[in-house]
C-alpha atoms as a PDB file:
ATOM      1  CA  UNK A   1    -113.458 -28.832  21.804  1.00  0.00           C
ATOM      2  CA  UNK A   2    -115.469 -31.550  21.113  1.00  0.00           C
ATOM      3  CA  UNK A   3    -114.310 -34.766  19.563  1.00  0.00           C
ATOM      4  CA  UNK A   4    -117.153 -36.139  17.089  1.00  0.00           C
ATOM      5  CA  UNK A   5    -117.175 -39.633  15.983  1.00  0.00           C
ATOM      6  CA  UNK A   6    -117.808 -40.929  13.061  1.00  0.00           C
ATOM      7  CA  UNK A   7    -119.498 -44.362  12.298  1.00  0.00           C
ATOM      8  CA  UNK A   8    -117.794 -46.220   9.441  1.00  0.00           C
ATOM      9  CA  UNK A   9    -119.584 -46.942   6.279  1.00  0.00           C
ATOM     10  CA  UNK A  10    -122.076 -49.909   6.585  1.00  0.00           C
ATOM     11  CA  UNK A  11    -120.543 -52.812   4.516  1.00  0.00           C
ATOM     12  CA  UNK A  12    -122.023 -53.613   1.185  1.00  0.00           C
ATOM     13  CA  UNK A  13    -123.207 -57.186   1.104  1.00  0.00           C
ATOM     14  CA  UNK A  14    -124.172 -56.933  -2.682  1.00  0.00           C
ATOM     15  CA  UNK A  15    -120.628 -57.504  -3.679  1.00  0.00           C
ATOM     16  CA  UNK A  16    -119.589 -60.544  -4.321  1.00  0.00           C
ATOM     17  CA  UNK A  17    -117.129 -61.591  -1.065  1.00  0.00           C
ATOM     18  CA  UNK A  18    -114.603 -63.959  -3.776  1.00  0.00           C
ATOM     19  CA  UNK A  19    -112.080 -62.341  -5.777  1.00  0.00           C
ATOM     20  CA  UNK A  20    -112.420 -63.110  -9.684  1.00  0.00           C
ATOM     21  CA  UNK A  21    -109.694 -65.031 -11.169  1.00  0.00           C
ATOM     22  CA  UNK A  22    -109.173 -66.363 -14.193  1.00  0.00           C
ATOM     23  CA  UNK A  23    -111.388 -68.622 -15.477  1.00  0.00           C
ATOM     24  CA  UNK A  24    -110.328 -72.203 -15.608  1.00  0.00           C
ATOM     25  CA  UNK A  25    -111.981 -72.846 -18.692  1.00  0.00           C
ATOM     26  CA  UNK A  26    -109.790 -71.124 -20.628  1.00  0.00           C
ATOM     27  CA  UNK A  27    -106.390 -71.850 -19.037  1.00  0.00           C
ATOM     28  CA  UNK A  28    -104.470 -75.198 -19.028  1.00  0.00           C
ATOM     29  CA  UNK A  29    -101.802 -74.871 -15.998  1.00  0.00           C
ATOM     30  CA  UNK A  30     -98.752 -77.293 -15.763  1.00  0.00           C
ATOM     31  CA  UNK A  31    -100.668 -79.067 -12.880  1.00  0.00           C
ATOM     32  CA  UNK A  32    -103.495 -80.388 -14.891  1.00  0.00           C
ATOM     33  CA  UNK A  33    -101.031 -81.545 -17.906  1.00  0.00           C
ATOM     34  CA  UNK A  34     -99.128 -83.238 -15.087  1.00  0.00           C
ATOM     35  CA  UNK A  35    -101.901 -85.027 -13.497  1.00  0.00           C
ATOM     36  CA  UNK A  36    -103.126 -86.129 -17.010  1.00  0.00           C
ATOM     37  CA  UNK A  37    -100.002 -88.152 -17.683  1.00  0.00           C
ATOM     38  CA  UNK A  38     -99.423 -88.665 -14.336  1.00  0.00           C
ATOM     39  CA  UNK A  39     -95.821 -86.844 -14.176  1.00  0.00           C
ATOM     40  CA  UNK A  40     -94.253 -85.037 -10.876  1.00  0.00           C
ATOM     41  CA  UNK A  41     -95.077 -81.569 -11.682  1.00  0.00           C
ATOM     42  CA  UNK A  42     -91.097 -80.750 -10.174  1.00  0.00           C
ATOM     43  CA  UNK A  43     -90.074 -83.355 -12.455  1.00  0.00           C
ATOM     44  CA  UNK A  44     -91.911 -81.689 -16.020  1.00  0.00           C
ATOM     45  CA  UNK A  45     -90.548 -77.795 -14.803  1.00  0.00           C
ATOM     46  CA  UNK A  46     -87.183 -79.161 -14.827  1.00  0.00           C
ATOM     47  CA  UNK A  47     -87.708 -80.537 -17.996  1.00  0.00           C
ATOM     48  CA  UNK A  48     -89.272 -77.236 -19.440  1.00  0.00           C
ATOM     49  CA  UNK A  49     -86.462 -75.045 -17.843  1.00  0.00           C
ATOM     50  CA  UNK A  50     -83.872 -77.465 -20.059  1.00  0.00           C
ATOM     51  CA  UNK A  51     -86.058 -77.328 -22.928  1.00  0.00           C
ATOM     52  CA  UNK A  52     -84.068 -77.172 -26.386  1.00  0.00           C
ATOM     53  CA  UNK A  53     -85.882 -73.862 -28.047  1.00  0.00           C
ATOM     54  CA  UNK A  54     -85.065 -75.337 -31.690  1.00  0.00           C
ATOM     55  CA  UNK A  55     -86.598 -78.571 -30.667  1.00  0.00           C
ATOM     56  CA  UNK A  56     -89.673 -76.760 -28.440  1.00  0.00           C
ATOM     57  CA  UNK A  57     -90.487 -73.261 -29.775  1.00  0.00           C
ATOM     58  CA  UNK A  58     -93.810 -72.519 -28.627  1.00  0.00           C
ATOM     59  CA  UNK A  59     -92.180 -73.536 -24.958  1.00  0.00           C
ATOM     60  CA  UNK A  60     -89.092 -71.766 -25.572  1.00  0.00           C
ATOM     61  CA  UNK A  61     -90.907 -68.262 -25.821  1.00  0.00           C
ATOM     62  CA  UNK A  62     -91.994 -68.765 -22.095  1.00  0.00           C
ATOM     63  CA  UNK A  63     -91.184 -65.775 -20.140  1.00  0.00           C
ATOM     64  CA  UNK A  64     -89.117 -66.337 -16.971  1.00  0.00           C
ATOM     65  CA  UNK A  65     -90.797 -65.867 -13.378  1.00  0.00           C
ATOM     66  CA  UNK A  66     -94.378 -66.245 -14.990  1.00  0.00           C
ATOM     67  CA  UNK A  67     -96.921 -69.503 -14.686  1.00  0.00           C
ATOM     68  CA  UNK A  68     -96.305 -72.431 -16.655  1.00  0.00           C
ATOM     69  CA  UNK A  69    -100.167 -72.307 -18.236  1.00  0.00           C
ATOM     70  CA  UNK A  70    -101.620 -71.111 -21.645  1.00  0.00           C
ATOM     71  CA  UNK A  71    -104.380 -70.445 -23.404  1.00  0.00           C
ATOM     72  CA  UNK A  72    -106.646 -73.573 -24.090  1.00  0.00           C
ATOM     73  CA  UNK A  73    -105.707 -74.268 -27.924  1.00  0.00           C
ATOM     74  CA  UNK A  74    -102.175 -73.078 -27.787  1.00  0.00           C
ATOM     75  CA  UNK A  75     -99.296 -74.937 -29.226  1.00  0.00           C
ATOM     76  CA  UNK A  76     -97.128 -75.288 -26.322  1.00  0.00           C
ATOM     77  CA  UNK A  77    -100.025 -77.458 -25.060  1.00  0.00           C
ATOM     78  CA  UNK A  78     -98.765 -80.396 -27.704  1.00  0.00           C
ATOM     79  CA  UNK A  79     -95.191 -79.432 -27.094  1.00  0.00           C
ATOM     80  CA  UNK A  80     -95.049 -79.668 -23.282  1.00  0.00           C
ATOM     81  CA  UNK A  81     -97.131 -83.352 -23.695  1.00  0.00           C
ATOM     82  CA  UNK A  82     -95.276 -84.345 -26.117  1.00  0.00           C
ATOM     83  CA  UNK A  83     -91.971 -83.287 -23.815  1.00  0.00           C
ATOM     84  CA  UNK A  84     -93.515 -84.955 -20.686  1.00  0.00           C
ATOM     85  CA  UNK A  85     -94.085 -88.312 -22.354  1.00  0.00           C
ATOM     86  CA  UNK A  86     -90.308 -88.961 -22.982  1.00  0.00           C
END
């Protein structure tokens, strides 16, 4: 018996080599907010883990284990500013 080899498939350089993410136009992260009013960003997720949900709504519906960014235009935007500047 003969063993045949064969020759792997030829790599397709017309993909693009980067993996797509998110676009950073459309997402405001913790980070940026952070560096904006020049808060620790350790400092502002304690704050938002100890947030009040009556006093913070749009914060309060933040789901555990997930990103602290949202949607340019979202409410929590104002809230978590607002939060970080007390």
């Amino acid at each position: 018996m003969t063993d045949t080899l064969q020759a792997a498939p030829a790599a397709d350089d017309s993909k693009p080599t980067k993996k797509t993410t998110k676009a950073s136009t459309d997402v405001v992260t913790l980070s940026s907010i952070c560096k904006e009013l020049k808060v620790e960003p350790t400092i502002a997720r304690a704050k938002l883990r100890a947030v009040d949900p009556k006093e913070y709504p749009a914060i309060a519906k933040h789901k555990h284990g997930t990103s602290w960014e949202w949607k340019k235009g979202d409410a929590a935007i104002k809230e978590v500013k607002a939060l970080l500047k007390d």
